[in-house]
N, C-alpha and C. Protein backbone atom coordinates (compact mmCIF):
# COMPACT_ATOMS: atom_id res chain seq x y z
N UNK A 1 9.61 -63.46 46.15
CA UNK A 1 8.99 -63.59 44.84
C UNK A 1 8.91 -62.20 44.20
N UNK A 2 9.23 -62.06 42.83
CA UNK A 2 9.83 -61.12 42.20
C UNK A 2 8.07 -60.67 41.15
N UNK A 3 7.54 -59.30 41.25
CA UNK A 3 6.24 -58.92 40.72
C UNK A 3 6.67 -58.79 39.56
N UNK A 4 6.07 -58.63 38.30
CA UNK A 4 6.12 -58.55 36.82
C UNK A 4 6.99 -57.39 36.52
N UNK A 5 7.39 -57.76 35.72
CA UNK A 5 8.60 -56.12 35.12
C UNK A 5 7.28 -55.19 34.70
N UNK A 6 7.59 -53.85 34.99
CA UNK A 6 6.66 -52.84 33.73
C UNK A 6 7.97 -52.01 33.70
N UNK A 7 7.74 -51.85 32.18
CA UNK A 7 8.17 -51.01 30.97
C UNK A 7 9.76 -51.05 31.27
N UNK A 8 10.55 -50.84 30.47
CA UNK A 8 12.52 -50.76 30.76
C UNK A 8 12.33 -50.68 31.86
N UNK A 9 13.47 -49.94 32.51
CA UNK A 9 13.78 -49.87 33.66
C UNK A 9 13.49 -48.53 34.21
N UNK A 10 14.82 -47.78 34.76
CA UNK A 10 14.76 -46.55 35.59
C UNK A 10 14.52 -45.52 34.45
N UNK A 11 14.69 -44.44 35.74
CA UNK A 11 15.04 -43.28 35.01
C UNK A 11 16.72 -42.83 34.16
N UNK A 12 17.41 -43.79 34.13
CA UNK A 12 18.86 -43.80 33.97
C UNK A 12 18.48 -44.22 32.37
N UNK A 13 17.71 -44.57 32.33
CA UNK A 13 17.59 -44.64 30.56
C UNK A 13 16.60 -44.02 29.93
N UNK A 14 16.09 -42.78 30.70
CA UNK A 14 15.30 -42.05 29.83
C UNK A 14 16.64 -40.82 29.46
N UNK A 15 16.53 -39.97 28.23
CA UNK A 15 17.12 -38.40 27.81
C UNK A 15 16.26 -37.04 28.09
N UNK A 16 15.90 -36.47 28.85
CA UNK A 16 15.55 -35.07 28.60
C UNK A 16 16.39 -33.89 28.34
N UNK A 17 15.91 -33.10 27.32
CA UNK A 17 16.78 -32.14 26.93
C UNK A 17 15.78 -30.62 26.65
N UNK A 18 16.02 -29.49 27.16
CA UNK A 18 15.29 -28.60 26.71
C UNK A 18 14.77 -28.56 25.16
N UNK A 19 13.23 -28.10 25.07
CA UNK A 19 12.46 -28.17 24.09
C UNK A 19 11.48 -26.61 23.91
N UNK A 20 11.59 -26.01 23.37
CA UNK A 20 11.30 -24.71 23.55
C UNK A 20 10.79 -23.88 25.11
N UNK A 21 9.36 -24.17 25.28
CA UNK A 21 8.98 -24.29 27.34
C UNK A 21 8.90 -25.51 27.84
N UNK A 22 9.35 -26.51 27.14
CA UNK A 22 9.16 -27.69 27.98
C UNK A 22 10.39 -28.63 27.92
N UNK A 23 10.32 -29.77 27.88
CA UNK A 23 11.41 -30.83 27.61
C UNK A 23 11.08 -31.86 26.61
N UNK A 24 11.63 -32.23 25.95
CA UNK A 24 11.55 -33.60 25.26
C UNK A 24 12.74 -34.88 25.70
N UNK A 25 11.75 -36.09 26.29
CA UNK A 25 11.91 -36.83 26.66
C UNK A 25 11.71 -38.02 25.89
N UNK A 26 13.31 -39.36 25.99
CA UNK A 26 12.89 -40.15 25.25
C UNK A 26 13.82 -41.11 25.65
N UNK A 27 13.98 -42.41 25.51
CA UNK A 27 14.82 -43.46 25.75
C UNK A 27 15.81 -43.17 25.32
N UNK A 28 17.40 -43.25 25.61
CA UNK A 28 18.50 -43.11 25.02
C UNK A 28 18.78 -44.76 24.29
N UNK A 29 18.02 -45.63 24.34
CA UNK A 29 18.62 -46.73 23.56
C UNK A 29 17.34 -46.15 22.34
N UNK A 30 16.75 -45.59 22.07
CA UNK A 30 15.72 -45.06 21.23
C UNK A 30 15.14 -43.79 21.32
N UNK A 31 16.14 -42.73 20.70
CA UNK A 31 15.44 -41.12 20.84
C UNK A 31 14.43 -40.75 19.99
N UNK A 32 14.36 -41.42 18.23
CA UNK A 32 13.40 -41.11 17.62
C UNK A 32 11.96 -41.57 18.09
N UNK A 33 11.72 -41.74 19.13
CA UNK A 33 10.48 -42.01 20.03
C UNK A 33 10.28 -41.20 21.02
N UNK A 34 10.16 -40.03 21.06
CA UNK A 34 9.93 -38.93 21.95
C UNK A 34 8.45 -38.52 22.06
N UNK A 35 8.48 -37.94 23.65
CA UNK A 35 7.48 -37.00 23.97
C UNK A 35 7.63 -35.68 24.23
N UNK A 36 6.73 -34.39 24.22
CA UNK A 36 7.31 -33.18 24.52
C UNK A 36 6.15 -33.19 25.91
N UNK A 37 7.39 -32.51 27.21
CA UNK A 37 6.54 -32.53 28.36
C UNK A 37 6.55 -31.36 29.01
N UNK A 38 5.67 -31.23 30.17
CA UNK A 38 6.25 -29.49 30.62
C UNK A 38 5.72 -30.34 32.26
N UNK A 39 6.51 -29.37 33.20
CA UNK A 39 6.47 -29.30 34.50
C UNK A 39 6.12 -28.09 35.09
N UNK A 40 4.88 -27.99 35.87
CA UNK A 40 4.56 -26.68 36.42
C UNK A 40 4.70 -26.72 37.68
N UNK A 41 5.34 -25.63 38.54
CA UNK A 41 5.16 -25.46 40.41
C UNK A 41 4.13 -25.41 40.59
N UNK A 42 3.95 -26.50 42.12
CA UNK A 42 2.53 -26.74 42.28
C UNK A 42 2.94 -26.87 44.11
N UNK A 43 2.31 -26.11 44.98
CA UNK A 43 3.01 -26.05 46.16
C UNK A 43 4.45 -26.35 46.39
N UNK A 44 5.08 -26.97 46.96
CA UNK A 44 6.41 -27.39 47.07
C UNK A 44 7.41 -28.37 46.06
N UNK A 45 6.06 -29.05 45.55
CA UNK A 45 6.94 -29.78 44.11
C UNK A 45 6.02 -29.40 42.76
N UNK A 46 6.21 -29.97 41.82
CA UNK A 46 5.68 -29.84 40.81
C UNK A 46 4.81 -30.71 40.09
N UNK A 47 4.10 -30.73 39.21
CA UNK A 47 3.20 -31.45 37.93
C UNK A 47 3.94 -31.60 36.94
N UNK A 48 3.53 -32.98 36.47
CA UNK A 48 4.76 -32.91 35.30
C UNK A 48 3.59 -33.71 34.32
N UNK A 49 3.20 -33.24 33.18
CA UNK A 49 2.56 -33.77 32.24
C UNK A 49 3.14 -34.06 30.51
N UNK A 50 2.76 -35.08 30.10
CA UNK A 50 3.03 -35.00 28.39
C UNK A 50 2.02 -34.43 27.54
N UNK A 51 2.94 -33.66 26.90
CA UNK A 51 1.86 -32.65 25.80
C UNK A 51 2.05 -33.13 24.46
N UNK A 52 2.41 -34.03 24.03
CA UNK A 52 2.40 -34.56 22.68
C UNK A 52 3.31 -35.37 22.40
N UNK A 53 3.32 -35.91 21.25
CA UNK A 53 4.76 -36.73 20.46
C UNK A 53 5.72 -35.78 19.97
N UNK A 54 6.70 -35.99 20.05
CA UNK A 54 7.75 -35.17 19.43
C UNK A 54 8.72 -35.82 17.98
N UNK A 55 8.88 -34.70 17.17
CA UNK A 55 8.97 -35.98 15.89
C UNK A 55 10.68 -36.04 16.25
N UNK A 56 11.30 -36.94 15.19
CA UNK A 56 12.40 -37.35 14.97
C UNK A 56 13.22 -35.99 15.02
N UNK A 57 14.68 -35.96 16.03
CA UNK A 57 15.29 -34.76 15.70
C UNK A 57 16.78 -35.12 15.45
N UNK A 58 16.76 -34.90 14.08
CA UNK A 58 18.14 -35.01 13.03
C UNK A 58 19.39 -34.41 13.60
């Protein structure tokens, strides 16, 4: 027995692309819906948080 879908799918359909210190991240079937995120070293892996909306990029 199969549990409820949450949200699209993988990570194979999100875009990140450098964004000044961070990344902006967004669905490739929908980029004008972005977030801007940053990842900091944190012992052996990292923190990865969203720092805002990112607007539409032409």
């Amino acid at each position: 027995m199969e549990g409820p879908r949450r949200g699209g799918g993988g990570l194979r359909e999100l875009r990140a692309s450098p964004a000044g210190d961070g990344l902006r991240v967004c669905l490739r079937a929908d980029p004008a819906h972005a977030v801007r995120a940053r990842a900091v070293p944190v012992g052996a892996g990292v923190f990865s948080h969203v720092t805002g909306r990112d607007g539409v990029r032409g």
